[in-house]
C-alpha atoms as a PDB file:
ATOM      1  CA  UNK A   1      14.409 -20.040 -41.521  1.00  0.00           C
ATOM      2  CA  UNK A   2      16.319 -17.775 -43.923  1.00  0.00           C
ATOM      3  CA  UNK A   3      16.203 -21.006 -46.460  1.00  0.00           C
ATOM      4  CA  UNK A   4      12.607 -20.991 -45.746  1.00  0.00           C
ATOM      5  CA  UNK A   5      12.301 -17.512 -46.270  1.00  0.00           C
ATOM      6  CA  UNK A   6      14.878 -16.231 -48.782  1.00  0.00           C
ATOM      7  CA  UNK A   7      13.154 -12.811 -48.839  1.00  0.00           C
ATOM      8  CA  UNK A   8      13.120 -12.158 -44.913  1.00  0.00           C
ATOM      9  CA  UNK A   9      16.256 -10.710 -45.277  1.00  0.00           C
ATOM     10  CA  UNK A  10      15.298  -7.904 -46.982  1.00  0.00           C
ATOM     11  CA  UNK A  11      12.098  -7.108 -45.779  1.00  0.00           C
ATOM     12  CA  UNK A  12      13.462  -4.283 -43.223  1.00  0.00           C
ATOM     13  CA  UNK A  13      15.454  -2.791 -45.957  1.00  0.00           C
ATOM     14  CA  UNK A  14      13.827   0.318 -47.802  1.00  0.00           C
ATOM     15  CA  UNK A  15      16.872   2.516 -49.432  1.00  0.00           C
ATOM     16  CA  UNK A  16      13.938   4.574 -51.447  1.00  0.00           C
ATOM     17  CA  UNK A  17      12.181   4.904 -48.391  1.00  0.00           C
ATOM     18  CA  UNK A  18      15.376   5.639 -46.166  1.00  0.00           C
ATOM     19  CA  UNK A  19      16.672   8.484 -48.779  1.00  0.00           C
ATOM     20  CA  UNK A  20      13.630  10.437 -48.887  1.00  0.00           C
ATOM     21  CA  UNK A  21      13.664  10.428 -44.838  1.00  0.00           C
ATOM     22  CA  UNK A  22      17.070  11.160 -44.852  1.00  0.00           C
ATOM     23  CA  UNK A  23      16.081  14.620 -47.245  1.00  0.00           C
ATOM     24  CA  UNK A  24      13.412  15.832 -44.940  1.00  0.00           C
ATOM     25  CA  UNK A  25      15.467  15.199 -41.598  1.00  0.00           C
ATOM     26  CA  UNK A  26      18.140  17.261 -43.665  1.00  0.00           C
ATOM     27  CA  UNK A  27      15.578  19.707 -44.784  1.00  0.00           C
ATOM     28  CA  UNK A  28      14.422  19.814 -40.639  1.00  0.00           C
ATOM     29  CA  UNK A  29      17.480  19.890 -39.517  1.00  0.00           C
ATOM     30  CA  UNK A  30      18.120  23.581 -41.432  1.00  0.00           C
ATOM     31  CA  UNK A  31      15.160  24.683 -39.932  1.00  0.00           C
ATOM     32  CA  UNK A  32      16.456  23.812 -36.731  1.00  0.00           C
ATOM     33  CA  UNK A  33      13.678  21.167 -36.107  1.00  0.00           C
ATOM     34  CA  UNK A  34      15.306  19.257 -34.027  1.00  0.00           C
ATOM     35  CA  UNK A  35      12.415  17.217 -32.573  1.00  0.00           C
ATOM     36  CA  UNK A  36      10.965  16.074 -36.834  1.00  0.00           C
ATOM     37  CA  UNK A  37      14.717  16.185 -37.577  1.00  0.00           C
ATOM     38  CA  UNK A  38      16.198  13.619 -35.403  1.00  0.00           C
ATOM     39  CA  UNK A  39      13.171  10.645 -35.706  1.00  0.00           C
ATOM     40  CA  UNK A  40      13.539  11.165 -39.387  1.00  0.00           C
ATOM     41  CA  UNK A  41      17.156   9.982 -39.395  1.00  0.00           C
ATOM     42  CA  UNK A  42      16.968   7.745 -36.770  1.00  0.00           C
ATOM     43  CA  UNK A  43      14.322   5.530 -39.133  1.00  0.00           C
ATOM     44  CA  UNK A  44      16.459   6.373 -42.549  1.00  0.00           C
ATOM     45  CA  UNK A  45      18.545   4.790 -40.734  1.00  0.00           C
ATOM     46  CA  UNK A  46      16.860   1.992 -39.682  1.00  0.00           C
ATOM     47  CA  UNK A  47      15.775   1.142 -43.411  1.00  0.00           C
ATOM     48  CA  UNK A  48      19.263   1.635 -44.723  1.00  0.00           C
ATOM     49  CA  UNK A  49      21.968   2.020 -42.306  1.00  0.00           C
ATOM     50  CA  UNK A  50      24.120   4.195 -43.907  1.00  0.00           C
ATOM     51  CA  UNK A  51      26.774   6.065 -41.991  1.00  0.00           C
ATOM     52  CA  UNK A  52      25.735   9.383 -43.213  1.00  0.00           C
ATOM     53  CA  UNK A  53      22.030   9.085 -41.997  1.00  0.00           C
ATOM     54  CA  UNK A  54      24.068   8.057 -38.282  1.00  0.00           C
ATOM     55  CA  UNK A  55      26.274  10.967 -38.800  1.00  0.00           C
ATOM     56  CA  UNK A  56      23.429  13.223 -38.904  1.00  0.00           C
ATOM     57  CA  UNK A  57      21.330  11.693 -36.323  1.00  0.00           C
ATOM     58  CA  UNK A  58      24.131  12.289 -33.886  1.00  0.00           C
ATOM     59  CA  UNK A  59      24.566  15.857 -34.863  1.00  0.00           C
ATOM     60  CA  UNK A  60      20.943  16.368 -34.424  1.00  0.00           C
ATOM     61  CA  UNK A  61      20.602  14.695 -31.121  1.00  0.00           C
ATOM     62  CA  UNK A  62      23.351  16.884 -29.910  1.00  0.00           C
ATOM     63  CA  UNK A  63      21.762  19.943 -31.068  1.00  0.00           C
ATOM     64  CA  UNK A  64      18.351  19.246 -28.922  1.00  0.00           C
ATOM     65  CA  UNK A  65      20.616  17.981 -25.696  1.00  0.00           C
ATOM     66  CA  UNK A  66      20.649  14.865 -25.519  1.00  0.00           C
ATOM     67  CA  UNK A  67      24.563  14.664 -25.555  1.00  0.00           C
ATOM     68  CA  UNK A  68      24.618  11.357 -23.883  1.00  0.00           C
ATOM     69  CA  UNK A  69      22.883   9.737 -27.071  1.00  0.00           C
ATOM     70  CA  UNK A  70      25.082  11.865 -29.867  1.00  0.00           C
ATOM     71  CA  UNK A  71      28.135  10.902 -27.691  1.00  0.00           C
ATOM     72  CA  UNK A  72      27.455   7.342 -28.001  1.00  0.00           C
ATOM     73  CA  UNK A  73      26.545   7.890 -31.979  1.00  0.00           C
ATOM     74  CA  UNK A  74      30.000   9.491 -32.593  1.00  0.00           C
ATOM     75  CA  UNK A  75      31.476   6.961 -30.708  1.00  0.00           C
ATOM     76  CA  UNK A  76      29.607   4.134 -32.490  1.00  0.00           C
ATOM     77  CA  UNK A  77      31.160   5.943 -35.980  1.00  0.00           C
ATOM     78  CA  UNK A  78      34.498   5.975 -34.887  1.00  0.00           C
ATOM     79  CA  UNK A  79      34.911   2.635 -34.087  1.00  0.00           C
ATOM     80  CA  UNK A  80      33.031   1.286 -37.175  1.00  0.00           C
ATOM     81  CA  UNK A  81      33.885   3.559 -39.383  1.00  0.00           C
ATOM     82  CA  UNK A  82      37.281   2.500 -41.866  1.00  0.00           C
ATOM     83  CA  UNK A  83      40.351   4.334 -41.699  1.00  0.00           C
ATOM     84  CA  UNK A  84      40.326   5.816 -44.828  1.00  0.00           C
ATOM     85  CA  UNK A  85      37.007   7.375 -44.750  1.00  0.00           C
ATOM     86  CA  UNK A  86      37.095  11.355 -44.348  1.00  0.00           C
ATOM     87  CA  UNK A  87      34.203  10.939 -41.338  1.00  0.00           C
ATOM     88  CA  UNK A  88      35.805   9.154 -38.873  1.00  0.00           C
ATOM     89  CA  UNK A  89      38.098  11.984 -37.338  1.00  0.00           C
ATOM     90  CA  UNK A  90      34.964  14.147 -37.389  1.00  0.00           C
ATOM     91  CA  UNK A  91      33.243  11.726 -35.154  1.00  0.00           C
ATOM     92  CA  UNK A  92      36.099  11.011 -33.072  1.00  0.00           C
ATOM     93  CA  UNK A  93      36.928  14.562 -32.583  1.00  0.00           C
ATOM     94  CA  UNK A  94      33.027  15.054 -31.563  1.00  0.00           C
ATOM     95  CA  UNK A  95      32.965  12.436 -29.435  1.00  0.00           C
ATOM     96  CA  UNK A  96      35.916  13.776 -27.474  1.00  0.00           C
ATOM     97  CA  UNK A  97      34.128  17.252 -27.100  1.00  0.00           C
ATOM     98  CA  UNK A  98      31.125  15.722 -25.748  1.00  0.00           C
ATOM     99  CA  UNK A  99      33.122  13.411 -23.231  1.00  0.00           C
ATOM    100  CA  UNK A 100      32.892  16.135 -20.313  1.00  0.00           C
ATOM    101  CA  UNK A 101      29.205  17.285 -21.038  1.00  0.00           C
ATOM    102  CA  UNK A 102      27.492  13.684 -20.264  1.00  0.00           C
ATOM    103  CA  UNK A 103      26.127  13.414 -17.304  1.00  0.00           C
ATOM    104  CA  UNK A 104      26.059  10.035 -15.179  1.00  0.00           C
ATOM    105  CA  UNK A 105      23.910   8.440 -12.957  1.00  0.00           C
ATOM    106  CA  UNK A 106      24.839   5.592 -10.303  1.00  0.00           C
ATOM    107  CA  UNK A 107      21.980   3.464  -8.993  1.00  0.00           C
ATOM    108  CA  UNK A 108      22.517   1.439  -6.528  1.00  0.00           C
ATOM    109  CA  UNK A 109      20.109  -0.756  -4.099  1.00  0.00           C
ATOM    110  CA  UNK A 110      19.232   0.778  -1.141  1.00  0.00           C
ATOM    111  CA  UNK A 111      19.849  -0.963   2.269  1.00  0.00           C
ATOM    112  CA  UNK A 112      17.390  -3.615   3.312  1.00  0.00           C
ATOM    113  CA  UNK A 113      15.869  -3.584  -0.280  1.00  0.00           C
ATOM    114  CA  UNK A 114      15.319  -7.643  -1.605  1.00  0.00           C
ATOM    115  CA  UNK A 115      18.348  -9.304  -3.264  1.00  0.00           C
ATOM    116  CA  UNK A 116      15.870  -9.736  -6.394  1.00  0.00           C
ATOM    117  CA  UNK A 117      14.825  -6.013  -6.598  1.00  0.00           C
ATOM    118  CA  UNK A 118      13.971  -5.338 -10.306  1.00  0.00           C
ATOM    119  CA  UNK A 119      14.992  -1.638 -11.308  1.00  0.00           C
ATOM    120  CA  UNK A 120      14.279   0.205 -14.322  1.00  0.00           C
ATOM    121  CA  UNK A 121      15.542   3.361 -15.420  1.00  0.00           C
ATOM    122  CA  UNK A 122      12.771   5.091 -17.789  1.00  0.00           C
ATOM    123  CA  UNK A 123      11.888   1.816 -20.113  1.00  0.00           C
ATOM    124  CA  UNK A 124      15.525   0.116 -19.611  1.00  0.00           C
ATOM    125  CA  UNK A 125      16.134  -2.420 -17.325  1.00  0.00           C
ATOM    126  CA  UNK A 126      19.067  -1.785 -14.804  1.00  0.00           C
ATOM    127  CA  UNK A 127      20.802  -5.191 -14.284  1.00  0.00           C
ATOM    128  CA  UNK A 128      23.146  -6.457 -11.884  1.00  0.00           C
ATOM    129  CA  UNK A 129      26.344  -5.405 -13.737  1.00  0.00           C
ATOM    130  CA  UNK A 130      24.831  -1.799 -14.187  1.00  0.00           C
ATOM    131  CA  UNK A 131      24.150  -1.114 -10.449  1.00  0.00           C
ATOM    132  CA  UNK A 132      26.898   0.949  -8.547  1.00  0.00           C
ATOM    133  CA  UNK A 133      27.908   1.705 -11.810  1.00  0.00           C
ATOM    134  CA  UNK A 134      27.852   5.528 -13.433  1.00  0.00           C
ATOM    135  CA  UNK A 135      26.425   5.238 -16.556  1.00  0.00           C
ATOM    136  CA  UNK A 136      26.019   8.378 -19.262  1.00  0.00           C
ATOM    137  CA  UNK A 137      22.300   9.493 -19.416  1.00  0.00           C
ATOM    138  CA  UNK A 138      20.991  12.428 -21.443  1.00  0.00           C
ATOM    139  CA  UNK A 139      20.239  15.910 -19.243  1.00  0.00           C
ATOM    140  CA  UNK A 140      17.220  16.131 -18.041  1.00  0.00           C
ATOM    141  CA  UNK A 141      14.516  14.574 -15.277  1.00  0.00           C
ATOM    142  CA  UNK A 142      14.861  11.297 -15.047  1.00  0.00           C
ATOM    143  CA  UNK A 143      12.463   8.022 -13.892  1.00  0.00           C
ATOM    144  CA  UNK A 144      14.134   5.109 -12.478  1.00  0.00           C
ATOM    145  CA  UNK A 145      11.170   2.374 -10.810  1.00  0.00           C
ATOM    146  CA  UNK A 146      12.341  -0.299  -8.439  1.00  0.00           C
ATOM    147  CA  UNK A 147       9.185  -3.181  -7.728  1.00  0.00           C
ATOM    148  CA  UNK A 148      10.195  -6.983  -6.208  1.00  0.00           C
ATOM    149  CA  UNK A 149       7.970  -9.711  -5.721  1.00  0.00           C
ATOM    150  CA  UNK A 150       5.170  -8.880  -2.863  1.00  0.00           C
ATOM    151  CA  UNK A 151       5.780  -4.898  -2.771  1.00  0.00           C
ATOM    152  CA  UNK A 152       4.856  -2.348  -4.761  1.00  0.00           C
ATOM    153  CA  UNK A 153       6.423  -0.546  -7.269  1.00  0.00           C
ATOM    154  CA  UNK A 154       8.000   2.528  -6.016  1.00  0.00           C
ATOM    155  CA  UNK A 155       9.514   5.768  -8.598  1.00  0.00           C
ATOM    156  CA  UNK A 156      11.997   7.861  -7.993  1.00  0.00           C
ATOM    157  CA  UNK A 157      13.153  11.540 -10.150  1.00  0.00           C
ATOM    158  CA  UNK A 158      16.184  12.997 -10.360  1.00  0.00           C
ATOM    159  CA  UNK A 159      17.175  15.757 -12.423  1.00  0.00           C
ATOM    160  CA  UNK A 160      20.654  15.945 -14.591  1.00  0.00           C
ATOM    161  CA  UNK A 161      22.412  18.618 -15.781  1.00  0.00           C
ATOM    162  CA  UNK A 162      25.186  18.482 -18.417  1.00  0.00           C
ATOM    163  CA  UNK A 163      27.860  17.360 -16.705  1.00  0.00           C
ATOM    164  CA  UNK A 164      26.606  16.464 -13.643  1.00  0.00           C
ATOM    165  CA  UNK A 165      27.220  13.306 -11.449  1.00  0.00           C
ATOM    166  CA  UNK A 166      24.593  11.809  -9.252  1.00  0.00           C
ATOM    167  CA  UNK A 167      23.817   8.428  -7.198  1.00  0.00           C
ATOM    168  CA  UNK A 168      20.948   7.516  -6.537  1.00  0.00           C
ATOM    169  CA  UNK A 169      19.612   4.734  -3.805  1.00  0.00           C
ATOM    170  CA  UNK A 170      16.560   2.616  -4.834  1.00  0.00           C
ATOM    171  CA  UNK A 171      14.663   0.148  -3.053  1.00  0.00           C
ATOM    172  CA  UNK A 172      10.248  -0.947  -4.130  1.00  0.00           C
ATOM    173  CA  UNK A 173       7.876  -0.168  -1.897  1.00  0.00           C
ATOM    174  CA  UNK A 174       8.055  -1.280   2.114  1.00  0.00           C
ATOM    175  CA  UNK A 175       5.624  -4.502   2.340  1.00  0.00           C
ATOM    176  CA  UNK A 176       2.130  -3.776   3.380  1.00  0.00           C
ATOM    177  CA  UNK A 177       0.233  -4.810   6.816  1.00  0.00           C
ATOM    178  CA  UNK A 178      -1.781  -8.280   6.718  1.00  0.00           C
ATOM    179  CA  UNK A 179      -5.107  -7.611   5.525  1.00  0.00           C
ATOM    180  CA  UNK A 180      -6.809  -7.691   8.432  1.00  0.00           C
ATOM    181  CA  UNK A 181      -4.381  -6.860  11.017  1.00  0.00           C
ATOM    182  CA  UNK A 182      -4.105  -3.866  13.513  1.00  0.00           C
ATOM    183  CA  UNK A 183      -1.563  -2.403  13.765  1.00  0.00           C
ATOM    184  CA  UNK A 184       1.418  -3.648  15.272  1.00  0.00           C
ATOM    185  CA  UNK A 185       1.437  -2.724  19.084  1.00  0.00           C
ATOM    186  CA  UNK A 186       4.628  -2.525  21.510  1.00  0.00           C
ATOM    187  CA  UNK A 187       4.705  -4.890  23.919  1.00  0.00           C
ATOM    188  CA  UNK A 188       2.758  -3.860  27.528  1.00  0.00           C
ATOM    189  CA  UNK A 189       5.083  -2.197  29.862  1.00  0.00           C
ATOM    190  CA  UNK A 190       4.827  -0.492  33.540  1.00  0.00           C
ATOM    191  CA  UNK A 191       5.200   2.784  32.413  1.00  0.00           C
ATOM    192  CA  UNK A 192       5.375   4.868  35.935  1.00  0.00           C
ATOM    193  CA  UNK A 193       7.910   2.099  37.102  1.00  0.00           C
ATOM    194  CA  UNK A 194       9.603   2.729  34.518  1.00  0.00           C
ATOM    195  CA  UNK A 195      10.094   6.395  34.364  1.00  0.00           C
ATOM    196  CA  UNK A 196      10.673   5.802  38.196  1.00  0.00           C
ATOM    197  CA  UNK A 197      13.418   3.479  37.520  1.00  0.00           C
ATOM    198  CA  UNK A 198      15.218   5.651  34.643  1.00  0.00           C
ATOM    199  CA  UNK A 199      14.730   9.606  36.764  1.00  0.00           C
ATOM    200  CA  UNK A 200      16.161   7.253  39.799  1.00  0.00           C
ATOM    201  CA  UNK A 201      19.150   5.628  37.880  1.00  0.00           C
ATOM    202  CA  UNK A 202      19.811   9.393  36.037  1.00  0.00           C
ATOM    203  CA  UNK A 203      19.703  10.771  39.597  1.00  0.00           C
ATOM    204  CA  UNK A 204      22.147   8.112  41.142  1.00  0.00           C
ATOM    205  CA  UNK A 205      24.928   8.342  38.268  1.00  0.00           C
ATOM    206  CA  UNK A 206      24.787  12.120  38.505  1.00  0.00           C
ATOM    207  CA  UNK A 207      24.720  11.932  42.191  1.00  0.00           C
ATOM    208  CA  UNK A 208      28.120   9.714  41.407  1.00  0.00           C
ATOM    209  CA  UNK A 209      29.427  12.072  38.995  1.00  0.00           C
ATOM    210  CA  UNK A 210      28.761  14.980  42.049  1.00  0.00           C
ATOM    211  CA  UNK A 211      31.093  12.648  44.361  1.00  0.00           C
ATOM    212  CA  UNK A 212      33.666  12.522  41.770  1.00  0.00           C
ATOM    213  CA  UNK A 213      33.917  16.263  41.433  1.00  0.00           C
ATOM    214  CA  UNK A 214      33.931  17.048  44.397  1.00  0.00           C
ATOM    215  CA  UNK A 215      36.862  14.552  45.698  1.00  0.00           C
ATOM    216  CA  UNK A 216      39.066  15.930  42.727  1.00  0.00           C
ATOM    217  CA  UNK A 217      37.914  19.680  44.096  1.00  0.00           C
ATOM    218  CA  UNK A 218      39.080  18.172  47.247  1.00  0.00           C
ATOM    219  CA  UNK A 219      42.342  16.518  46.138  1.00  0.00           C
ATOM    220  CA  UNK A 220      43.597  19.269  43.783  1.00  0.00           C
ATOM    221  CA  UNK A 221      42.887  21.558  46.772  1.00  0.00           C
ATOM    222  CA  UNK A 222      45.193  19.565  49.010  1.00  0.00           C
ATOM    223  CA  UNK A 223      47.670  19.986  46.444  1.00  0.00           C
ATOM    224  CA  UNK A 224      47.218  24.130  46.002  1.00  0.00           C
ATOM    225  CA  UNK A 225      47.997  24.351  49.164  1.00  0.00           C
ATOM    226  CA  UNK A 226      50.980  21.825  49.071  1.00  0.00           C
ATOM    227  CA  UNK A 227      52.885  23.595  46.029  1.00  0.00           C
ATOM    228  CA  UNK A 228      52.141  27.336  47.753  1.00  0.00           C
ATOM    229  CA  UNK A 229      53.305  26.108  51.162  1.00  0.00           C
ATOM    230  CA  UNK A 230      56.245  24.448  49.189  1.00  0.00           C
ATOM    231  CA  UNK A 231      56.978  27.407  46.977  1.00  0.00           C
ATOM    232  CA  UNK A 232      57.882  29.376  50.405  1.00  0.00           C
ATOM    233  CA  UNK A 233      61.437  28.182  50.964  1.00  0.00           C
ATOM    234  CA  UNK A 234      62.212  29.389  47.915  1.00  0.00           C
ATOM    235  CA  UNK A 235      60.845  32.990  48.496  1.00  0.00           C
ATOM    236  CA  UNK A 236      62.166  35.585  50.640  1.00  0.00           C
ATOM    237  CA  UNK A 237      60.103  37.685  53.283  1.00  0.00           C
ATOM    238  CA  UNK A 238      59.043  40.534  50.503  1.00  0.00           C
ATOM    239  CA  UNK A 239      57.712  37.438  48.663  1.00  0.00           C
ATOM    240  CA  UNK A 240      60.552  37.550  46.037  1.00  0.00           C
ATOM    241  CA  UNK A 241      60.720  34.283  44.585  1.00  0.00           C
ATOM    242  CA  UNK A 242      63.602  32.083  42.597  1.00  0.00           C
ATOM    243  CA  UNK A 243      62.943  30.414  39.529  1.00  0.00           C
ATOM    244  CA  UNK A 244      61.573  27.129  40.904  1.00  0.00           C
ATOM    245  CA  UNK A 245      59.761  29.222  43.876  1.00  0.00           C
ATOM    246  CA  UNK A 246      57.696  30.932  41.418  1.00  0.00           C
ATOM    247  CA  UNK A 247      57.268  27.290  39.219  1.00  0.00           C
ATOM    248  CA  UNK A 248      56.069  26.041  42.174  1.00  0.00           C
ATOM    249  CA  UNK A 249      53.422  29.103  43.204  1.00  0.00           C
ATOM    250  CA  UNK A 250      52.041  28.616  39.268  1.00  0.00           C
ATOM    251  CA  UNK A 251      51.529  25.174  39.762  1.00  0.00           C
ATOM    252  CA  UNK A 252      49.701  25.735  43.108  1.00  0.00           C
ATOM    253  CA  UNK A 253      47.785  28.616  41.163  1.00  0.00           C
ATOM    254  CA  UNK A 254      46.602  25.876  38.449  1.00  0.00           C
ATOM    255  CA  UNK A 255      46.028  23.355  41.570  1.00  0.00           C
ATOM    256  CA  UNK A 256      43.691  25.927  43.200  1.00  0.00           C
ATOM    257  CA  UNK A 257      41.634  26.731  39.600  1.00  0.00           C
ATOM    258  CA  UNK A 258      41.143  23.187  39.012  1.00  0.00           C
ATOM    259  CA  UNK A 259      39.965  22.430  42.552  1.00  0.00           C
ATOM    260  CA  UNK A 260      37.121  25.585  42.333  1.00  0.00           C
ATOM    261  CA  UNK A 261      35.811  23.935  39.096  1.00  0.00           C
ATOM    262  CA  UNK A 262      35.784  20.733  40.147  1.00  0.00           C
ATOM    263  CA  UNK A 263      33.864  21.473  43.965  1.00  0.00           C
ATOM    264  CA  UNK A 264      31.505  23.780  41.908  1.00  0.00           C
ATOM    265  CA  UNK A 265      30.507  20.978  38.711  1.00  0.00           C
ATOM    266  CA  UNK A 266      30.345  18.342  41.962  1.00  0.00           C
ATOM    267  CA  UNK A 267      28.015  20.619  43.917  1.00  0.00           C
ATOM    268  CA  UNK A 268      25.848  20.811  40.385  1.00  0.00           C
ATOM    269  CA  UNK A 269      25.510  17.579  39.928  1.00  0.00           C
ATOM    270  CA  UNK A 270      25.090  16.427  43.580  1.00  0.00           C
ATOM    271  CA  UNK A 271      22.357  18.815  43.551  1.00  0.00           C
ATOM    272  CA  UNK A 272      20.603  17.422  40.139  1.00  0.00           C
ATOM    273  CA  UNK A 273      20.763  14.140  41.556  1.00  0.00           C
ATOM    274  CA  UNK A 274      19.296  14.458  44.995  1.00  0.00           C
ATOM    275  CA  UNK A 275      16.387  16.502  42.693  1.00  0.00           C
ATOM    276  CA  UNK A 276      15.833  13.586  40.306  1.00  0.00           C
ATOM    277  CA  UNK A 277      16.079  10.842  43.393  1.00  0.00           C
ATOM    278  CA  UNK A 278      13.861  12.766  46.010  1.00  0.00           C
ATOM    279  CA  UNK A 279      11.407  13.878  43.174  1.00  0.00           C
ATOM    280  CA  UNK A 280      10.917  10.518  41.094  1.00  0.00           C
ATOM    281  CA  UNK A 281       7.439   8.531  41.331  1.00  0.00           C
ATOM    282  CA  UNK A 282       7.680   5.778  43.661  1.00  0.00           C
ATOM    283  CA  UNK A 283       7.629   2.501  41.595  1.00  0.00           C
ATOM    284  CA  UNK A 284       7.217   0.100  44.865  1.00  0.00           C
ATOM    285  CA  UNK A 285       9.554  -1.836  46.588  1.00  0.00           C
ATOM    286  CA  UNK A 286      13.151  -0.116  45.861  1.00  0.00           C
ATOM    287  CA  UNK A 287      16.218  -2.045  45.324  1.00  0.00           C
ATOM    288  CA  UNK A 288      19.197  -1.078  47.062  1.00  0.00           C
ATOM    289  CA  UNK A 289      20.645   2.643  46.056  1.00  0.00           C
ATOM    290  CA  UNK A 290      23.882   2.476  44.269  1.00  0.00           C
ATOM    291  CA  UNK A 291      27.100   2.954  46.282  1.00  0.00           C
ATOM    292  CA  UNK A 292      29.617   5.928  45.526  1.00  0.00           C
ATOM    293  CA  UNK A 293      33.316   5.589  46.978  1.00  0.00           C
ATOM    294  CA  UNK A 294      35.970   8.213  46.701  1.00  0.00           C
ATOM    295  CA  UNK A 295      39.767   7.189  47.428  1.00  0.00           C
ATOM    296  CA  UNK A 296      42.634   9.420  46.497  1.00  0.00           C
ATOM    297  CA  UNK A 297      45.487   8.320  45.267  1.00  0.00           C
ATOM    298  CA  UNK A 298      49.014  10.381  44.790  1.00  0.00           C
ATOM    299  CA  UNK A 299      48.176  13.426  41.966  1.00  0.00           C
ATOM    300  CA  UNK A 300      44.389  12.271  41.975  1.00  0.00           C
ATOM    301  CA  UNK A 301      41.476  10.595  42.957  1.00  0.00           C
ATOM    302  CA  UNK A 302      39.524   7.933  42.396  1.00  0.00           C
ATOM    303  CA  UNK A 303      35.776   7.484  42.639  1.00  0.00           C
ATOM    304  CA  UNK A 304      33.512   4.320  42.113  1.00  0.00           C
ATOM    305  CA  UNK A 305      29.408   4.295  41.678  1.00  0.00           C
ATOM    306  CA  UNK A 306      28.208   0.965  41.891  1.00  0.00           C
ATOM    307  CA  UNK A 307      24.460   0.259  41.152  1.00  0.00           C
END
């Protein structure tokens, strides 16, 4: 094609053009301009890229905010720039300042959203190798769009400040009802036999729980009165005790606390359950009422509910 067209080559080149640009970005640029300033350079550019019209686009961009865009200008100049030329530590050295004022974004799809979700953030397209990663944006609101095949598009904002680090989740649109089609309705259920069943099953486990308590009040009472009986050979008849006398006495003291707890939480709950059993709609024929059990055991007790 270039045979073809030897001229084709040149066509985008305009150093006239790009020169006179490159004067009144200059010129907008002392009048602090930013926003004629910045497109100005930015085209001289584009008609002859020379590194003085980059140079000056970054410094521009910088000066309006968008430090995300300079940074990657200065960056761009480093690298291409040649050793020898003057500019190169000036864009390296304002790259480096502008390193910690770029903010970053992280998209990411969202949970359940379709494997071929297409996301874009303002007019670029996110692709697989850029999502979950944090990429330098400018400050500012930003538009990201997710759509997939069969849903909508959906749009989400976030807003960036310098320096700032964000993630965002992204998924389109949830898909829409059949035409047509009612809404989706749960499947037909016995409601009073129901709420029968679950007041009468809430009833019966706190009834168990009531057993429970009190068989521990019952058990740790056994044992207050144990380690105080026990506690008395070691005491003399002014109730002055030895060492293991008084051990003994605390440890019937603790015995005894545990035991009031435990009778009065039993009680409580004995009492919600009857309430919840007694009170709950009748739902027809009942089943057979789960079975509590309450054996002790040495330093305890054990208690079984079985529905």
């Amino acid at each position: 094609m270039l045979l073809a067209c030897p001229d084709a080559s040149a066509q985008a080149r305009d150093p006239a053009a790009a020169e006179a640009l490159f004067d009144a970005g200059r010129a907008a640029l002392q009048a602090n301009d930013y926003d004629a300033a910045c497109p100005k350079f930015r085209e001289s550019y584009e008609l002859d890229p020379a590194p003085g019209a980059l140079l000056n686009l970054a410094d521009c961009e910088e000066k309006r905010g968008k430090v995300a865009t300079a940074w990657s200008i200065f960056r761009q100049l480093a690298r291409d720039l040649p050793a020898s030329d003057d500019r190169r530590p000036i864009a390296q050295a304002r790259a480096t300042a502008l390193e910690g004022r770029v903010p970053r974004l992280t998209i990411r799809l969202a949970p359940g959203a379709p494997a071929d979700t297409a996301v874009q953030r303002g007019d670029i397209p996110v692709g697989a190798g850029s999502l979950g990663a944090p990429l330098p944006v400018d400050p500012g609101e930003i538009q990201v769009t997710a759509s997939a095949p069969g849903r909508a598009q959906k749009t989400f904002t976030v807003q960036l400040a310098e320096g700032a680090q964000a993630e965002l989740l992204v998924a389109p649109e949830a898909p829409a009802a059949a035409e047509g089609a009612g809404p989706a309705l749960p499947p037909k259920r016995d409601e009073p036999a129901a709420a029968s069943s679950t007041r009468r099953t809430a009833g019966w486990i706190s009834a168990g729980a009531g057993v429970v308590g009190v068989g521990v009040g019952a058990v740790f009472g056994l044992r207050a009165i144990g380690k105080k009986g026990d506690a008395t050979a070691y005491c003399d008849e002014a109730n002055v005790c030895s060492a293991e006398g008084i051990r003994l006495q605390k440890q019937g003291a603790n015995a005894g606390t545990i035991s009031t707890v435990a009778f009065l939480v039993g009680a409580a709950a004995l009492g919600a359950g009857a309430v919840l059993v007694f009170t709950a709609p009748s739902s027809g024929p009942s089943s057979s009422a789960p079975r509590a059990t309450l054996g002790v055991v040495p330093g305890g007790a054990v208690a079984t509910v079985v529905f």
